[in-house]
Protein backbone atom coordinates (compact mmCIF):
# COMPACT_ATOMS: atom_id res chain seq x y z
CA UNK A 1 121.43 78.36 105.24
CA UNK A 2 122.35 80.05 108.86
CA UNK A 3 121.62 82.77 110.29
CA UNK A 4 124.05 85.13 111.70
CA UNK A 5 125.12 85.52 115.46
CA UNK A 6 122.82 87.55 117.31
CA UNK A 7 122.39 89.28 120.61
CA UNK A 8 118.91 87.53 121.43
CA UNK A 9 117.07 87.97 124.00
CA UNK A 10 114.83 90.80 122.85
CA UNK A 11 111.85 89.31 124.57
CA UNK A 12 110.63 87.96 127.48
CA UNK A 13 111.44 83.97 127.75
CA UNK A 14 108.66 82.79 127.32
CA UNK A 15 107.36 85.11 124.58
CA UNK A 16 110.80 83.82 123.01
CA UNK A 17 110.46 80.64 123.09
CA UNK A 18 107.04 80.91 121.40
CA UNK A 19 108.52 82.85 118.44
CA UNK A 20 111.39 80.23 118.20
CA UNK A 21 109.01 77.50 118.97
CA UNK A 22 106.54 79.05 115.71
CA UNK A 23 109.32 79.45 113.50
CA UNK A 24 109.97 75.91 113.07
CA UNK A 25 106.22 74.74 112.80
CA UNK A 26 103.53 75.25 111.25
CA UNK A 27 100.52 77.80 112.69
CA UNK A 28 99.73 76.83 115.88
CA UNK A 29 97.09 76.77 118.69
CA UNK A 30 97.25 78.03 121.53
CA UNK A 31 97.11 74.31 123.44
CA UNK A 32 99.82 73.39 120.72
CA UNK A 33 102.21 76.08 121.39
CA UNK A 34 101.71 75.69 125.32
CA UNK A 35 102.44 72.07 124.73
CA UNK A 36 105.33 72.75 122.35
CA UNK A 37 107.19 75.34 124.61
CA UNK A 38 106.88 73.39 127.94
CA UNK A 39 108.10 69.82 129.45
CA UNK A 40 105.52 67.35 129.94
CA UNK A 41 103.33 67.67 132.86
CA UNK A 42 104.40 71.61 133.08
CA UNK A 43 101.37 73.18 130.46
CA UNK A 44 100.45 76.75 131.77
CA UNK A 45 97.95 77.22 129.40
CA UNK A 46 96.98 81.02 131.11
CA UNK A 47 100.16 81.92 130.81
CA UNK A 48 101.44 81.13 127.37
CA UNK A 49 97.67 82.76 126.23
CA UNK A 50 99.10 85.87 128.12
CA UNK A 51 102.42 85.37 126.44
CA UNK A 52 100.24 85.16 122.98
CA UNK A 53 98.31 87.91 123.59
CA UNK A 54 101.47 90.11 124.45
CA UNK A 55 102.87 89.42 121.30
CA UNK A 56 100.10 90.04 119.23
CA UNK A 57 99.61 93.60 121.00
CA UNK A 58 103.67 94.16 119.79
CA UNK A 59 102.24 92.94 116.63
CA UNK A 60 104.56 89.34 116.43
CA UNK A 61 101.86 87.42 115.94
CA UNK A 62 98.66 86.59 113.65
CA UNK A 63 96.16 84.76 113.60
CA UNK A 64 95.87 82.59 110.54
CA UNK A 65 93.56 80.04 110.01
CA UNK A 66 91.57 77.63 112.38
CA UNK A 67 91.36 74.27 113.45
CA UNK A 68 88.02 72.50 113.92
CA UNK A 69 87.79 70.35 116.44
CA UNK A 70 84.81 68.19 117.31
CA UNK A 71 83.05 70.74 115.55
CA UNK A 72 84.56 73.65 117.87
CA UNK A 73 86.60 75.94 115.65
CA UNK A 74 89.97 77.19 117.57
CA UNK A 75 92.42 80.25 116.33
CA UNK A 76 95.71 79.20 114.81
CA UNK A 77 98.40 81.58 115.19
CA UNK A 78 101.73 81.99 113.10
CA UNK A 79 104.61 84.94 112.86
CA UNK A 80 104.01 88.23 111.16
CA UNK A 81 106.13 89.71 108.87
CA UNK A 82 107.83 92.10 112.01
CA UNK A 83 107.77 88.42 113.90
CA UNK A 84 109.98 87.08 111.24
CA UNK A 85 112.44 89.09 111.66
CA UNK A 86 112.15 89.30 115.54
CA UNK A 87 112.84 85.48 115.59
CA UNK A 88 116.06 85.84 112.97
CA UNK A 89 117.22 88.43 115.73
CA UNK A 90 116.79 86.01 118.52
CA UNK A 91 118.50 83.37 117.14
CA UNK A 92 116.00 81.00 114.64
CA UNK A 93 117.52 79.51 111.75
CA UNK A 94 116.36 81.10 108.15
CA UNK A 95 116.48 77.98 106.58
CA UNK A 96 113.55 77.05 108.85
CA UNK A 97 111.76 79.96 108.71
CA UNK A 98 111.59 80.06 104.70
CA UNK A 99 110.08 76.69 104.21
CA UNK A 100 107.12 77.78 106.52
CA UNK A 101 107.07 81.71 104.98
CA UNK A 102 106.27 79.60 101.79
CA UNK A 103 103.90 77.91 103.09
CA UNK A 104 102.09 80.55 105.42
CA UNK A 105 102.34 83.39 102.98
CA UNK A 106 103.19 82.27 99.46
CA UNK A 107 102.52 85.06 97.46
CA UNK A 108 105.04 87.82 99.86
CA UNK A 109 108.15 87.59 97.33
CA UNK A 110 109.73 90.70 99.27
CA UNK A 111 109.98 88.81 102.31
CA UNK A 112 110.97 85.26 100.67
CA UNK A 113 113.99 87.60 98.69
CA UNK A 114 114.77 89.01 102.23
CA UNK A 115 115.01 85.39 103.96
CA UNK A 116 117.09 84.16 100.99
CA UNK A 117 119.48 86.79 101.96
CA UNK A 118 120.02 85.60 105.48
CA UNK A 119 123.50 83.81 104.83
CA UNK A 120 124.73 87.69 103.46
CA UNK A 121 122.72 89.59 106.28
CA UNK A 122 123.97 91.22 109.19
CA UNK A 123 121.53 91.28 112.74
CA UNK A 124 120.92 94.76 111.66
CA UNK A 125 119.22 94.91 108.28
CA UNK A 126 116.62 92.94 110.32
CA UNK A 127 116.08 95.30 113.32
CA UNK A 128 115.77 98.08 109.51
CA UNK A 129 113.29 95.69 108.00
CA UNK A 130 111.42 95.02 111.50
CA UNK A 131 111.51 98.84 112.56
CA UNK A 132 110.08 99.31 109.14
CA UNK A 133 107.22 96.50 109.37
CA UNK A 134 105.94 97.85 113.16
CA UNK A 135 105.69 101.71 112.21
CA UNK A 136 104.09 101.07 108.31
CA UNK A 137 103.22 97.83 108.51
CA UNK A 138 105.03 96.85 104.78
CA UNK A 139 108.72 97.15 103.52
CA UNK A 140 108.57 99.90 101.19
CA UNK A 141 111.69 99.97 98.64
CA UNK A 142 113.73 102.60 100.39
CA UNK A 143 113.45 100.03 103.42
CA UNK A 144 114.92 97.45 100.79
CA UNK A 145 117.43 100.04 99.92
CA UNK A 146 118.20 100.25 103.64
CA UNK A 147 118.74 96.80 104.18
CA UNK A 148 120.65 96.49 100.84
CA UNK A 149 123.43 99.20 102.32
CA UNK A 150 123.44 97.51 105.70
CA UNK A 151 124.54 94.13 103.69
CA UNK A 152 127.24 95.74 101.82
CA UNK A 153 129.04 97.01 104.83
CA UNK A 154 130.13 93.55 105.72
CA UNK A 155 133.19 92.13 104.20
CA UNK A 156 131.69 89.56 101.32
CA UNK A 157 134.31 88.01 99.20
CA UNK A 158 133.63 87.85 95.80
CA UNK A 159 132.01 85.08 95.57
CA UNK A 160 129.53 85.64 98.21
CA UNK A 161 128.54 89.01 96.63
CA UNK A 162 128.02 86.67 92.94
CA UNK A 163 125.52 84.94 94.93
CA UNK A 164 124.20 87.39 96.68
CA UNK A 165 123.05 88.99 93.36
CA UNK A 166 122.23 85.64 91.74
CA UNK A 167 119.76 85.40 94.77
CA UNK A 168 118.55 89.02 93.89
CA UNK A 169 118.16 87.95 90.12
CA UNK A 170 115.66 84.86 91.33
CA UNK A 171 113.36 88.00 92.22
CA UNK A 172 113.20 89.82 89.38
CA UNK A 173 110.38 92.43 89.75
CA UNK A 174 112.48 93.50 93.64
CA UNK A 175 115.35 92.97 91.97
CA UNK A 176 115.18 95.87 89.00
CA UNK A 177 113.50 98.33 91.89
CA UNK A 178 116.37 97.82 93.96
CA UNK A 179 119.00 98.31 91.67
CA UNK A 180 117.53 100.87 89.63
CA UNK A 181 117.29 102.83 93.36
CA UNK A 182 120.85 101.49 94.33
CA UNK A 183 122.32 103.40 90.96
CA UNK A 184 120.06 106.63 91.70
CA UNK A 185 121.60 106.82 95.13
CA UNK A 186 125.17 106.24 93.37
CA UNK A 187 124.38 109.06 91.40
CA UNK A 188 123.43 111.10 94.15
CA UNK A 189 126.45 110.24 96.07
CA UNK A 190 128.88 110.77 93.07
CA UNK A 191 126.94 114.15 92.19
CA UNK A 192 128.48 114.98 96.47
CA UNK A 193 131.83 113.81 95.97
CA UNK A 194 131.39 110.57 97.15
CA UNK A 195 133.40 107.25 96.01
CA UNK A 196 130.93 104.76 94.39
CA UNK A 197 131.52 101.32 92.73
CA UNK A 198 127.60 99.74 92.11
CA UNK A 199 127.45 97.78 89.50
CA UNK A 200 124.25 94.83 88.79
């Protein structure tokens, strides 16, 4: 699974590489990720915990869980949902990022479905679903909608758009909201004298 070509470089460096760096590892502290993002014998611990703290202000970041230490408990931080998609936009592979989403947050289907999607997605349906995730803090299913139209102006061959929906169909619960809402705005666009051709 790839992800497409983007025009990174959204972020600051170093607050990049720490999103890159977290998308293909586990949740982190913040000695791990100042190892992790810097050559040996270079560890700026002040500044990657400004770097940290900067992106969980944006709301990138989370903490997650901790890790206990001789008995000293330290914070473990991982992506959030808007983070995802901020990595995918600068460049991390999907493939990566959905084996972790599994295992940091197992239960959010919407944003496994969305990750599946990558190989169909264009850069933009992520800035939609990351816009969407800072101002209400969810994906609501006109978002999905959103991100469903943004797909379907690329050029998929027929094939691709087979799998796209057998991807869809894995989901089934996002999958009847979407296209039940995908044939209500088909209706909508007919009832304007618009030319539509949905069919799921």
């Amino acid at each position: 699974m790839s992800t497409p070509k983007s025009k990174g470089n959204y972020l600051p460096p170093l607050q990049k590489r720490i999103v890159l760096y977290l998308a293909k590892h586990e949740p982190q502290t913040i000695n791990e990720i100042d190892k992790g993002t810097h050559k040996k014998q270079t560890y700026t611990y002040k500044g990657s915990y400004t770097a940290l703290k900067s992106l969980q202000k944006k709301g990138l970041i989370n903490k997650i869980n901790v890790k206990t230490h001789h008995n000293i408990e330290y914070p473990r931080f991982w992506l959030s949902n808007a983070g995802v998609f901020t990595a995918l936009v600068e460049g991390a592979d999907a493939q990566d990022l959905l084996k972790r989403i599994i295992e940091v947050y197992p239960n959010d289907r919407t944003l496994h479905l969305l990750l599946k999607m990558a190989p169909f997605s264009e850069v933009e349906s992520y800035r939609v679903a990351f816009s969407a995730l800072l101002s209400k803090g969810r994906l609501e299913q006109s978002d999905m909608i959103m991100i469903m139209i943004t797909q379907m102006q690329r050029d998929l061959s027929i094939e691709q758009f087979n799998h796209l929906l057998k991807v869809l169909r894995e989901f089934p619960e996002e999958y009847e909201k979407i296209t039940k809402q995908m044939k209500q705005l088909a209706e909508l666009l007919e009832k304007k004298g618009e030319v539509t051709n949905f069919t799921a």
